[in-house]
Protein backbone atom coordinates (compact mmCIF):
# COMPACT_ATOMS: atom_id res chain seq x y z
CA UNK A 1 8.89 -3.26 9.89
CA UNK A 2 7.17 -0.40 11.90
CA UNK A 3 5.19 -1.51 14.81
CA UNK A 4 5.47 -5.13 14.03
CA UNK A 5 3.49 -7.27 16.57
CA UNK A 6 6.75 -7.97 18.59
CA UNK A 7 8.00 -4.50 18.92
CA UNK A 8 6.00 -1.66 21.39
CA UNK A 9 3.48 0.51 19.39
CA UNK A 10 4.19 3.91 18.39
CA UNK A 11 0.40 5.17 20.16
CA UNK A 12 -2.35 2.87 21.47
CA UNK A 13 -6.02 3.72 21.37
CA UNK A 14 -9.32 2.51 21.95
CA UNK A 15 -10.97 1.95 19.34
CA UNK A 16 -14.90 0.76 18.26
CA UNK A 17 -14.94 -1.46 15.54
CA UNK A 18 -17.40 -3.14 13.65
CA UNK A 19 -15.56 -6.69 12.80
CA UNK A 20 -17.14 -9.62 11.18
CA UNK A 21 -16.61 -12.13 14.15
CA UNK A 22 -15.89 -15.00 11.78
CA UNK A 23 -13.01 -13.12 10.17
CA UNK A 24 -11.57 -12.04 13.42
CA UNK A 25 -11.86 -15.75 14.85
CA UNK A 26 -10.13 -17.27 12.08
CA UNK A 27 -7.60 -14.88 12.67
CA UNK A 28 -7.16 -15.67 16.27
CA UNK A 29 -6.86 -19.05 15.69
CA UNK A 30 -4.17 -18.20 13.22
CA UNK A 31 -2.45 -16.61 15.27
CA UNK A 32 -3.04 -18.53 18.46
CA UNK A 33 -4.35 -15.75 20.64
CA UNK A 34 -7.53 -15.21 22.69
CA UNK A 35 -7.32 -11.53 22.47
CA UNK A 36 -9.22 -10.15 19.82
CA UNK A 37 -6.98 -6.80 20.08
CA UNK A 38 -3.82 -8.41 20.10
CA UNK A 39 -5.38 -10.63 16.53
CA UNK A 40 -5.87 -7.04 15.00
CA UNK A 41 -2.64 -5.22 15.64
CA UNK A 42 -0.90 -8.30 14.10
CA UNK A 43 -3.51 -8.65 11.69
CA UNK A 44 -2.79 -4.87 10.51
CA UNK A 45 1.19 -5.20 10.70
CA UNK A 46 0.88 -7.94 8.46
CA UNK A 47 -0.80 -5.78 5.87
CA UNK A 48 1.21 -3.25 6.21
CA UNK A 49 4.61 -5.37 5.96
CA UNK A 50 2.98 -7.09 3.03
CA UNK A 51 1.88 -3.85 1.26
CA UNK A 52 5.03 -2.01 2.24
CA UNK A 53 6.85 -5.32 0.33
CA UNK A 54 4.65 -5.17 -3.11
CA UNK A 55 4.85 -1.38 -3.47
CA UNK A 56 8.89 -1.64 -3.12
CA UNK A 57 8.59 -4.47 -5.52
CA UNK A 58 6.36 -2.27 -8.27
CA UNK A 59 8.61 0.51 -7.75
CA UNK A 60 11.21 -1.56 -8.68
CA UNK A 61 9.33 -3.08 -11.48
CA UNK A 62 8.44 0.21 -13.04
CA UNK A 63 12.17 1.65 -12.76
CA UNK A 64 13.47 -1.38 -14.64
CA UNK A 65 11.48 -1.30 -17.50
CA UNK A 66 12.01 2.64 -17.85
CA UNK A 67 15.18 2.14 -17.33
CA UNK A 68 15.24 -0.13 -20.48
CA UNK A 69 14.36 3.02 -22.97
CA UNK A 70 11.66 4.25 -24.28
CA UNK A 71 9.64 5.33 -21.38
CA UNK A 72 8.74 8.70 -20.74
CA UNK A 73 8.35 10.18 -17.14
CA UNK A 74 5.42 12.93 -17.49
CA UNK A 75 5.01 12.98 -14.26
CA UNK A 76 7.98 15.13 -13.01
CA UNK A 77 7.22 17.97 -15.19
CA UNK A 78 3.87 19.47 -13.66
CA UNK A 79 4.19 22.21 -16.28
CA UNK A 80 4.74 20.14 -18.89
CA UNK A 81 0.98 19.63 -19.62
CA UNK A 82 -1.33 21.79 -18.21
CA UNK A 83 -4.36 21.09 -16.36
CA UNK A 84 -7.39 20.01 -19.20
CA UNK A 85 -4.85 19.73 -22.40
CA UNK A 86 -3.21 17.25 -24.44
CA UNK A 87 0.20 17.48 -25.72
CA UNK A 88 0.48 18.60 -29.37
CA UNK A 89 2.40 15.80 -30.58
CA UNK A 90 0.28 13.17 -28.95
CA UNK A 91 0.05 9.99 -31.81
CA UNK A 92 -2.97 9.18 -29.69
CA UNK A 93 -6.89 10.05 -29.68
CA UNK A 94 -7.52 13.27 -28.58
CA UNK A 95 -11.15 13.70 -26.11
């Protein structure tokens, strides 16, 4: 995981925040820290561990199921349909 709370930091910076003490005091206490900036950096690697884990998860999802059949990838075709239009042979409503 990139910058995780144990490894150095890529760039440190001050920073003004605007935190909702309660928040940030629960997560010192979770964490078992008295420093509110050392709380945040491992409050942020966190999220981004735990986002990094659900989007590689979703990918996966997504590629399974297409990879069943049936699925058509639009997406990789930016000519395919142009900006404002439908395709022809769309079976559904058209705006």
């Amino acid at each position: 995981m990139p910058n995780s709370p144990s490894s150095p930091p890529s760039a440190m910076r001050r920073r003004t925040l605007r935190v909702d003490q309660a928040k940030l005091d629960q997560v010192m206490e979770w964490i078992g820290t008295r420093s509110p900036s050392v709380a945040v950096n491992h409050a942020l690697a966190y999220v981004i561990e735990v986002a990094s884990r659900f989007r590689d998860e979703a990918i996966g999802g997504i590629r399974a199921i297409a990879g069943k059949g049936g699925v058509e990838n639009y997406f990789d075709d930016e000519d395919r349909w142009p900006v404002g239009q439908e395709p022809s042979d769309s079976p559904g409503p058209s705006a």
